[in-house]
N, C-alpha and C. Protein backbone atom coordinates (compact mmCIF):
# COMPACT_ATOMS: atom_id res chain seq x y z
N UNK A 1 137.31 94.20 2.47
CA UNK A 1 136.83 92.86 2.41
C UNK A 1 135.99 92.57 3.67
N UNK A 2 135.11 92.38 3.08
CA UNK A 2 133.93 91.49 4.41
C UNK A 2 134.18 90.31 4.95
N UNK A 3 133.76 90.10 6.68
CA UNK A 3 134.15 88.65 6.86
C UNK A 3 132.62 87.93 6.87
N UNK A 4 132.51 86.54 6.35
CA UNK A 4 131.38 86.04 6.37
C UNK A 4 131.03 85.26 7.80
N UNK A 5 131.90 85.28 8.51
CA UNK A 5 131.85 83.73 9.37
C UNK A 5 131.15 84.81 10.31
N UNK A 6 130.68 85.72 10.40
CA UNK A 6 129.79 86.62 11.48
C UNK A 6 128.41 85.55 11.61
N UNK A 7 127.99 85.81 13.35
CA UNK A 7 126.98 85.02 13.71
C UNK A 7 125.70 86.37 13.45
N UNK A 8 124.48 85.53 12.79
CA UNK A 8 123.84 86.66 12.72
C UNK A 8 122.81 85.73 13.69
N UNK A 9 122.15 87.29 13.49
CA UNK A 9 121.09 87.40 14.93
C UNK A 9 120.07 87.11 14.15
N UNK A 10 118.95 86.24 14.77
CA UNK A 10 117.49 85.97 14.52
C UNK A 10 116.74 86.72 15.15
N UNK A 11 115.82 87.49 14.06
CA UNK A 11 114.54 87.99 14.29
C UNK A 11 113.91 87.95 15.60
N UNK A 12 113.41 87.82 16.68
CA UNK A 12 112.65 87.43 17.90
C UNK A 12 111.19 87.34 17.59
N UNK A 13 110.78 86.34 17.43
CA UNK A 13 109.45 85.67 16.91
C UNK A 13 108.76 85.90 17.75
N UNK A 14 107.56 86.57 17.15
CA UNK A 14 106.21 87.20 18.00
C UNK A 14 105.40 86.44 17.19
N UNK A 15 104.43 85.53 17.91
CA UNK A 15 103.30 85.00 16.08
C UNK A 15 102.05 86.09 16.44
N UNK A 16 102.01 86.95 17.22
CA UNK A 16 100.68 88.00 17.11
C UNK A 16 101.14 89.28 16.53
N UNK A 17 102.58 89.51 15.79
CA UNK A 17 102.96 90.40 14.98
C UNK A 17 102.95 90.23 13.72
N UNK A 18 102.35 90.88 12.77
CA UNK A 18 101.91 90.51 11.63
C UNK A 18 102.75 91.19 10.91
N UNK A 19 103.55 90.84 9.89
CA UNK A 19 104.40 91.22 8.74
C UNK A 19 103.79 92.35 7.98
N UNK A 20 102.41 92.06 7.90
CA UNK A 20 101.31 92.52 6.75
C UNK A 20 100.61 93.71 7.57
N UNK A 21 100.57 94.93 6.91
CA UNK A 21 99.47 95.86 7.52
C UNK A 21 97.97 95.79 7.27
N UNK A 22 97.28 96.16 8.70
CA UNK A 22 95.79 95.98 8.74
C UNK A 22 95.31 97.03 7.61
N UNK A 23 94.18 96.72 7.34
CA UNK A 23 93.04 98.01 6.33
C UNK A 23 93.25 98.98 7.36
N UNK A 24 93.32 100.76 6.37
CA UNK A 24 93.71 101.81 7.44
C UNK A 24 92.09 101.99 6.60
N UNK A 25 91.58 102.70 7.53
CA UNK A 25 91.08 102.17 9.13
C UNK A 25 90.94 100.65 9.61
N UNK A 26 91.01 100.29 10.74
CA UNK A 26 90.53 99.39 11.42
C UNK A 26 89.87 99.32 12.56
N UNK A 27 89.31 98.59 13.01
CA UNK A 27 88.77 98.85 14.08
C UNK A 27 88.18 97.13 14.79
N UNK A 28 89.17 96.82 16.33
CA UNK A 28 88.81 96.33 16.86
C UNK A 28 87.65 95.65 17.05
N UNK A 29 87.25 94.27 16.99
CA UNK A 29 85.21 93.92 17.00
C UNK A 29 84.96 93.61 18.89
N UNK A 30 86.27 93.68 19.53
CA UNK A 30 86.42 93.39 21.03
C UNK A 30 86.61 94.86 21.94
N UNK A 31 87.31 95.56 21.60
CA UNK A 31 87.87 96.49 22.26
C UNK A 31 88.28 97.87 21.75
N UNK A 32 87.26 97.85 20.37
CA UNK A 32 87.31 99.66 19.60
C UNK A 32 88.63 100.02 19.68
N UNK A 33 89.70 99.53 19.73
CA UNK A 33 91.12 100.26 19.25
C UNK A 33 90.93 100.50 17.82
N UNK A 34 91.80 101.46 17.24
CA UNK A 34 91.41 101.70 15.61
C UNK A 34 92.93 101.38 15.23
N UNK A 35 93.50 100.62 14.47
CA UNK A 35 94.66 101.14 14.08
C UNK A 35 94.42 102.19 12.47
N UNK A 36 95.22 102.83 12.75
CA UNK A 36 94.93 104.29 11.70
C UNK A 36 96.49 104.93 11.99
N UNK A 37 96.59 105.06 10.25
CA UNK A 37 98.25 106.11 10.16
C UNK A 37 99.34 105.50 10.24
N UNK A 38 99.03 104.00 10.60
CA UNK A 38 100.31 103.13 11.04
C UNK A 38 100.69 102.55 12.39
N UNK A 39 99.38 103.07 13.54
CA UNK A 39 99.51 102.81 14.45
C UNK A 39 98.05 102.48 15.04
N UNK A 40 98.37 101.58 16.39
CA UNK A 40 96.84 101.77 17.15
C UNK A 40 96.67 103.19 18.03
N UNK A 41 95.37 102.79 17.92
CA UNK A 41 95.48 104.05 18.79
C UNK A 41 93.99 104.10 19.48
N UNK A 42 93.03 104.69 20.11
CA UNK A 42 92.05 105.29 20.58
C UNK A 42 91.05 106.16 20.10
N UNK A 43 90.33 106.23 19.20
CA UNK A 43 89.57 107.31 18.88
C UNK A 43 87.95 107.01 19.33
N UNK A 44 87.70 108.61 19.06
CA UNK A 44 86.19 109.01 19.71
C UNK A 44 86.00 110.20 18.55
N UNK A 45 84.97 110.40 17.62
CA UNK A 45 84.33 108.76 17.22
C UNK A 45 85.25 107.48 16.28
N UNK A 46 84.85 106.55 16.53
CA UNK A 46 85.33 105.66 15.66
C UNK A 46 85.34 106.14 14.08
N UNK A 47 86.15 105.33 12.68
CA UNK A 47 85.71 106.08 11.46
C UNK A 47 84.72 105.04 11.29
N UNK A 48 83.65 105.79 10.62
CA UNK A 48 82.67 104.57 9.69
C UNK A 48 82.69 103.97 8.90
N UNK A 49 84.35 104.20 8.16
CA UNK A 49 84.52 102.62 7.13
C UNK A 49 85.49 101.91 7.44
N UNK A 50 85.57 101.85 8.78
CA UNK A 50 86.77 100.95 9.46
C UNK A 50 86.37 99.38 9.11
N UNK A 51 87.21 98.80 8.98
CA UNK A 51 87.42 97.56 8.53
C UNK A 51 87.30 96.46 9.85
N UNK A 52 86.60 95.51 10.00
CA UNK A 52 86.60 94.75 11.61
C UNK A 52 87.57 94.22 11.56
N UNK A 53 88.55 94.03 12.45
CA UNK A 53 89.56 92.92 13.06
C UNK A 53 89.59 92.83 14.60
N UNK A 54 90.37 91.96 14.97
CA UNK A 54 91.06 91.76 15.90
C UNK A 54 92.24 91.68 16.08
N UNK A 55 92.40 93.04 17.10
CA UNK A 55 93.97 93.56 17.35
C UNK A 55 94.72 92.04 18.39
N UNK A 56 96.00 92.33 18.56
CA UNK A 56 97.08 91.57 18.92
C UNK A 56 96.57 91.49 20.40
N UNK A 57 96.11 92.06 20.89
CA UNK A 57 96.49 92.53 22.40
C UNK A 57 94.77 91.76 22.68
N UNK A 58 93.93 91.83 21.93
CA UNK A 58 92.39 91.09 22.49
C UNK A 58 92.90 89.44 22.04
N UNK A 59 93.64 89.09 21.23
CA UNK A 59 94.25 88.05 20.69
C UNK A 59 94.92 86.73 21.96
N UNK A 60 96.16 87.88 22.27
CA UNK A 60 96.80 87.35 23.33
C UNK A 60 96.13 87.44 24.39
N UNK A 61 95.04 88.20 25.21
CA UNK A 61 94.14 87.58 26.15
C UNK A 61 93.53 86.41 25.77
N UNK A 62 93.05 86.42 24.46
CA UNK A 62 92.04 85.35 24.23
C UNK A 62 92.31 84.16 24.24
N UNK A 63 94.44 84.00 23.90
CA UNK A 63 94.55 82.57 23.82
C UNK A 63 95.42 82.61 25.49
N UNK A 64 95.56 83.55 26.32
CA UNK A 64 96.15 83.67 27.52
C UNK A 64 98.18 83.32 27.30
N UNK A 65 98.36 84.00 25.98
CA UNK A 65 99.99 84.15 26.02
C UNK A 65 100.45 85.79 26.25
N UNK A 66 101.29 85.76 27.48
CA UNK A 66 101.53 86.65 28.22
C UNK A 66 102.79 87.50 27.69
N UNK A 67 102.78 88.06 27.79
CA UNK A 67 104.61 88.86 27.48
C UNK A 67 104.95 89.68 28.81
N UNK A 68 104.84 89.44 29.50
CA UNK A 68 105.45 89.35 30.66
C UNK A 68 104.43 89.09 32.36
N UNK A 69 105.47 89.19 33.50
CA UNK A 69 104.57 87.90 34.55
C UNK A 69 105.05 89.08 35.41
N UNK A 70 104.48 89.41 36.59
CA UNK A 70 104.65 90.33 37.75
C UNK A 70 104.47 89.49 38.69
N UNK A 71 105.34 89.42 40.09
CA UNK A 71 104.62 88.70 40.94
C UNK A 71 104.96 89.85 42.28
N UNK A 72 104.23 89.86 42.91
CA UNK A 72 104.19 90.43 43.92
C UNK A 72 104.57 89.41 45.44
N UNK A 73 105.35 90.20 46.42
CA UNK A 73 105.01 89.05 47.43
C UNK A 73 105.37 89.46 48.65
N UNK A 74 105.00 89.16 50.06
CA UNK A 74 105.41 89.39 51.27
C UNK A 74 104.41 89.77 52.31
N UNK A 75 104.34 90.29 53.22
CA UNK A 75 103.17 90.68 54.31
C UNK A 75 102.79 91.46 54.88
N UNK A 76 104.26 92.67 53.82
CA UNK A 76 103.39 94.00 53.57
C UNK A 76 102.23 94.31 52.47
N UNK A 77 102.48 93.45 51.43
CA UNK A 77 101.58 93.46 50.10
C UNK A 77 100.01 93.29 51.25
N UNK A 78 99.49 91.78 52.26
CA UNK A 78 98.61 91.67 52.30
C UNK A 78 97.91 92.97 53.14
N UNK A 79 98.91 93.89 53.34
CA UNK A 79 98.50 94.83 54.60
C UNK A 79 97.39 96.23 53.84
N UNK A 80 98.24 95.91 52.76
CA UNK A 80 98.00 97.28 51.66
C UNK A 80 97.76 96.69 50.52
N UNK A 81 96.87 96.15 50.70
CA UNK A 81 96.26 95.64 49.37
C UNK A 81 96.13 96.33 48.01
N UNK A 82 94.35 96.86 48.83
CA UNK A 82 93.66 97.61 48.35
C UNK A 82 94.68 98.82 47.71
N UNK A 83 95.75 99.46 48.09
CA UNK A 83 96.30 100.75 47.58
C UNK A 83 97.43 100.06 46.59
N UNK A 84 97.68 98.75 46.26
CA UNK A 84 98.47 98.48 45.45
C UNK A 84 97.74 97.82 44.20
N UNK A 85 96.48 97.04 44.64
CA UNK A 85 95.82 97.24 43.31
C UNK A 85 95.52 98.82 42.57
N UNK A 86 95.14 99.81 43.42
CA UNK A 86 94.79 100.70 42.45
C UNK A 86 95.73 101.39 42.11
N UNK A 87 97.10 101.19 41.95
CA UNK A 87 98.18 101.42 42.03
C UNK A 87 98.22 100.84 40.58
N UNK A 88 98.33 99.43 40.53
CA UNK A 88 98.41 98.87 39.45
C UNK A 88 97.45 98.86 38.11
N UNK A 89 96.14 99.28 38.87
CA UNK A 89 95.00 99.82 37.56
C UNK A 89 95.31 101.47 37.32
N UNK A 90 95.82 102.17 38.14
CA UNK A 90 96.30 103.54 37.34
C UNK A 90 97.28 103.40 36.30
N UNK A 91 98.40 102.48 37.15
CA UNK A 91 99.52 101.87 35.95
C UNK A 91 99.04 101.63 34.29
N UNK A 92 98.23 100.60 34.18
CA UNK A 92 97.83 99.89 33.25
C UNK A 92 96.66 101.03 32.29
N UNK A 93 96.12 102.01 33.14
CA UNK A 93 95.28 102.74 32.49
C UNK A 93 96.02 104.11 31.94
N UNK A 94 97.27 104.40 32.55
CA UNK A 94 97.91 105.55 31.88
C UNK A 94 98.53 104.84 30.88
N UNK A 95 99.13 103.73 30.68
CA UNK A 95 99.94 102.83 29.92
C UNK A 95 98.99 102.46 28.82
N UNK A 96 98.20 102.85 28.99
CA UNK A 96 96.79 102.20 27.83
C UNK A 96 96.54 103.53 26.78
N UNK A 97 96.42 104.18 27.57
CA UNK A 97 96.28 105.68 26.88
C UNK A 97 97.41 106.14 25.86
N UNK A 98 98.58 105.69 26.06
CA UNK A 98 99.60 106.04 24.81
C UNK A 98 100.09 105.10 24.33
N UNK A 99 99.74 103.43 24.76
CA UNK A 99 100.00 101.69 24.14
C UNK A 99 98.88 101.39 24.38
N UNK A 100 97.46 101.12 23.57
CA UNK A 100 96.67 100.87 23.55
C UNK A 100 97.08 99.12 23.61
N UNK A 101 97.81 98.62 23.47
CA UNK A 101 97.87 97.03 23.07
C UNK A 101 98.48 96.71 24.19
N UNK A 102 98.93 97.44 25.55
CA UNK A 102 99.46 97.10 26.76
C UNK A 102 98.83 96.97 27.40
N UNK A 103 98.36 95.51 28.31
CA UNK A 103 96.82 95.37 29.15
C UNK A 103 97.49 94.34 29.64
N UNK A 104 96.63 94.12 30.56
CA UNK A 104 96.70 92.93 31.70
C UNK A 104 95.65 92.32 31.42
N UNK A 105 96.19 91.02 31.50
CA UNK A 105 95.37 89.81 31.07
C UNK A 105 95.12 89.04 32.01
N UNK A 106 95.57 89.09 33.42
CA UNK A 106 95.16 88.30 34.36
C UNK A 106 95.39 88.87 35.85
N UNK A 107 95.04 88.37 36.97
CA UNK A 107 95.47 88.75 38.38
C UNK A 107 94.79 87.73 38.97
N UNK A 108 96.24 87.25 39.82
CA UNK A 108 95.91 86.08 40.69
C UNK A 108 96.24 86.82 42.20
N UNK A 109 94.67 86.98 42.92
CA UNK A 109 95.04 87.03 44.21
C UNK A 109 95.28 85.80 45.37
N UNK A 110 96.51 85.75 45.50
CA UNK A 110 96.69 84.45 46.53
C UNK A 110 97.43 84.66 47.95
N UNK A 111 96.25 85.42 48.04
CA UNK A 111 96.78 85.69 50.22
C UNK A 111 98.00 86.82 50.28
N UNK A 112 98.96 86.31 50.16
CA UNK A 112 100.67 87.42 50.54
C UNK A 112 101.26 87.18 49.29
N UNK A 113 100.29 86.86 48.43
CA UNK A 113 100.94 87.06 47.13
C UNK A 113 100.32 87.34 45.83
N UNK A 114 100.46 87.81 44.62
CA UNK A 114 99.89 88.53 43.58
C UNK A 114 100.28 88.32 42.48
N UNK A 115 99.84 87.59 41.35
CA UNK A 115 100.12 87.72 40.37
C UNK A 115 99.56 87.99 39.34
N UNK A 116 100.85 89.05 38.52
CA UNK A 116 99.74 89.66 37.27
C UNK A 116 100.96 89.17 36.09
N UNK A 117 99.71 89.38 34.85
CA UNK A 117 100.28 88.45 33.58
C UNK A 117 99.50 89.70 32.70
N UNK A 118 100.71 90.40 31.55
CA UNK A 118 100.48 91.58 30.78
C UNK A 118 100.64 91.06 29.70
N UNK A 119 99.77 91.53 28.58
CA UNK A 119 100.32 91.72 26.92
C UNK A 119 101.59 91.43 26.32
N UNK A 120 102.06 92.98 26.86
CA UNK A 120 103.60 93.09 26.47
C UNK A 120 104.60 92.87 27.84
N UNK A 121 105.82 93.31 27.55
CA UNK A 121 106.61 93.57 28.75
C UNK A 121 106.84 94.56 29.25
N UNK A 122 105.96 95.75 28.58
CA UNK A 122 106.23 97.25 29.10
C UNK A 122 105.68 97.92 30.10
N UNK A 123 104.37 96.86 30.33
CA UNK A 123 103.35 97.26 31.18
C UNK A 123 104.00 96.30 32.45
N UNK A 124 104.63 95.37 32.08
CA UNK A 124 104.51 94.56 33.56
C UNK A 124 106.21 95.23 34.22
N UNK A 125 107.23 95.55 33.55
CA UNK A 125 107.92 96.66 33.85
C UNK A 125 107.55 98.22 34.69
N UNK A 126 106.53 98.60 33.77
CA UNK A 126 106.34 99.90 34.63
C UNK A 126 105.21 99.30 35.74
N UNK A 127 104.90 98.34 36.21
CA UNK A 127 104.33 98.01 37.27
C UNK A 127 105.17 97.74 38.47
N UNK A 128 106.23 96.87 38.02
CA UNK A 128 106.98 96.50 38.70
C UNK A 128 107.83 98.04 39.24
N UNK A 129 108.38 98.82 38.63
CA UNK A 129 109.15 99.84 39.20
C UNK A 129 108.05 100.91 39.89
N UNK A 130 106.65 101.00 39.49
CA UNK A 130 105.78 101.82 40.23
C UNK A 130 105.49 101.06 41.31
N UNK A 131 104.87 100.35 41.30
CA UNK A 131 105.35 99.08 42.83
C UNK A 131 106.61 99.88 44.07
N UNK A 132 107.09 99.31 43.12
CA UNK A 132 108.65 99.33 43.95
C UNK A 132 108.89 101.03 44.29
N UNK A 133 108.97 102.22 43.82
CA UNK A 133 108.75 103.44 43.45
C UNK A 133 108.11 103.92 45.11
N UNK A 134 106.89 103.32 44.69
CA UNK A 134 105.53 104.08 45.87
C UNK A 134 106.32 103.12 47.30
N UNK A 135 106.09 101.78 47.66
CA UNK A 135 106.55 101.00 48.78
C UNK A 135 108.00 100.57 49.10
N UNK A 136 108.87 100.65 48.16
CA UNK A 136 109.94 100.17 47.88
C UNK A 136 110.22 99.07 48.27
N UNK A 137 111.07 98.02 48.69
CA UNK A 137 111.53 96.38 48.66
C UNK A 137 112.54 96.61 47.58
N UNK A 138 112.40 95.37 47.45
CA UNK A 138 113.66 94.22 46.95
C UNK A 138 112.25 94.08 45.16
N UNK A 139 113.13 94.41 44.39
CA UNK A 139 112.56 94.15 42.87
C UNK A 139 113.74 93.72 41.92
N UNK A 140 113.11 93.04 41.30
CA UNK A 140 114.08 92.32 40.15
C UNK A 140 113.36 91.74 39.01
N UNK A 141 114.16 92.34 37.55
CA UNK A 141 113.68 92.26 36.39
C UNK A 141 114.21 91.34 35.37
N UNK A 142 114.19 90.00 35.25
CA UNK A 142 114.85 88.91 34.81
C UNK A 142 114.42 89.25 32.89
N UNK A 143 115.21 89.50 32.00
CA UNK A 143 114.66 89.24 30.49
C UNK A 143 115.17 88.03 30.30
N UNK A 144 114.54 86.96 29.66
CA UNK A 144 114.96 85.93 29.28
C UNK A 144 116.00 85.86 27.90
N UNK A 145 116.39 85.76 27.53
CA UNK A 145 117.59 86.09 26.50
C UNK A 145 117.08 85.50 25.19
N UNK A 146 116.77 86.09 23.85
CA UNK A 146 116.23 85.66 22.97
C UNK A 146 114.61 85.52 22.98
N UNK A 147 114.03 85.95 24.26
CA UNK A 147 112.84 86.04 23.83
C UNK A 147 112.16 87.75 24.08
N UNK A 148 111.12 88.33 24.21
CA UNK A 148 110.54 89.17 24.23
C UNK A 148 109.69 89.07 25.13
N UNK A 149 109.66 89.32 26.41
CA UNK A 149 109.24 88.50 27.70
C UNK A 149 110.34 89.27 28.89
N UNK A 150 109.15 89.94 29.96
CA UNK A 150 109.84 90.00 31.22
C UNK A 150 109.30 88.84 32.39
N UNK A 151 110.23 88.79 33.44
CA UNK A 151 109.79 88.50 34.53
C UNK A 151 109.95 89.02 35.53
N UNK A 152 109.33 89.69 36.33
CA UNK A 152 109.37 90.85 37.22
C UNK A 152 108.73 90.55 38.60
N UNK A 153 109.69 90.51 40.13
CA UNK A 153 109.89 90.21 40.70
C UNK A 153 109.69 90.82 42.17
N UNK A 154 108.96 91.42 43.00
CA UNK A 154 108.86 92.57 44.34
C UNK A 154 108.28 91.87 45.65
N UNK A 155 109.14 92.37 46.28
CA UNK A 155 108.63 91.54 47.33
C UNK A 155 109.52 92.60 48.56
N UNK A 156 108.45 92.67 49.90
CA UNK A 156 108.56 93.54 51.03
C UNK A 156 108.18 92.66 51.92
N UNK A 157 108.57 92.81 53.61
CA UNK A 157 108.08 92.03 54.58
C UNK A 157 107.55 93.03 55.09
């Protein structure tokens, strides 16, 4: 016998995840991702009867909803700038290469402090621990409970 009075769990609502699959081929009209096979992905050449859309990830830049927030902070960050941005564009560019839909959508430089705002939460995760990894500090990865969303936290003096 089954018990009914179980609490069930709700779905976690994404509105840039679509229930419905794109035309295989597709192809990005912003950013040439193809989704093809069931997935996005990267190709060179594009196919020639790809279908135009717009993927999730040119979407959520376009309306600026983030899936996760990085902040950087302290007065070692302003010392070493320069080697932690390119730190963070290697991040985002190896992370692109096998999650084409993982991008950074913003960077706020503000003196001894930094903030970046990603797609998903996977990218602002592996920023945060490559961060932390190369300089080390104090990092902390808050998930908000019920949503799909990091907040990610580093900071060095």
């Amino acid at each position: 016998m089954q018990r009914k009075d179980r609490l069930i769990q709700e779905y976690i609502h994404d509105p840039y995840f679509t229930k419905t699959k794109y035309h295989d081929p597709s192809i990005c009209k912003r950013c040439g991702v193809v989704f093809h096979d069931g997935i996005f992905q990267w190709m060179e050449p594009a196919p020639v009867n790809a279908e135009p859309m717009i993927c999730p990830a040119c979407r959520r830049i376009e309306d600026k909803y983030e899936g996760g927030i990085v902040v950087l902070e302290g007065d070692f960050l302003e010392k070493h700038k320069d080697e932690i941005f390119n730190l963070i564009r290697n991040v985002e560019r190896n992370e692109m290469a096998y999650r084409p839909l993982e991008r950074i959508i913003e960077i706020k430089d503000e003196g001894n402090k930094i903030t970046i705002t990603t797609t998903y939460e996977h990218l602002a995760r592996r920023i945060g621990e490559a961060v932390n990894r190369a300089y080390k500090g104090n990092l902390s990865m808050q998930y908000p409970p019920g949503a799909k969303y990091i907040r990610v936290h580093w900071e060095r003096d």
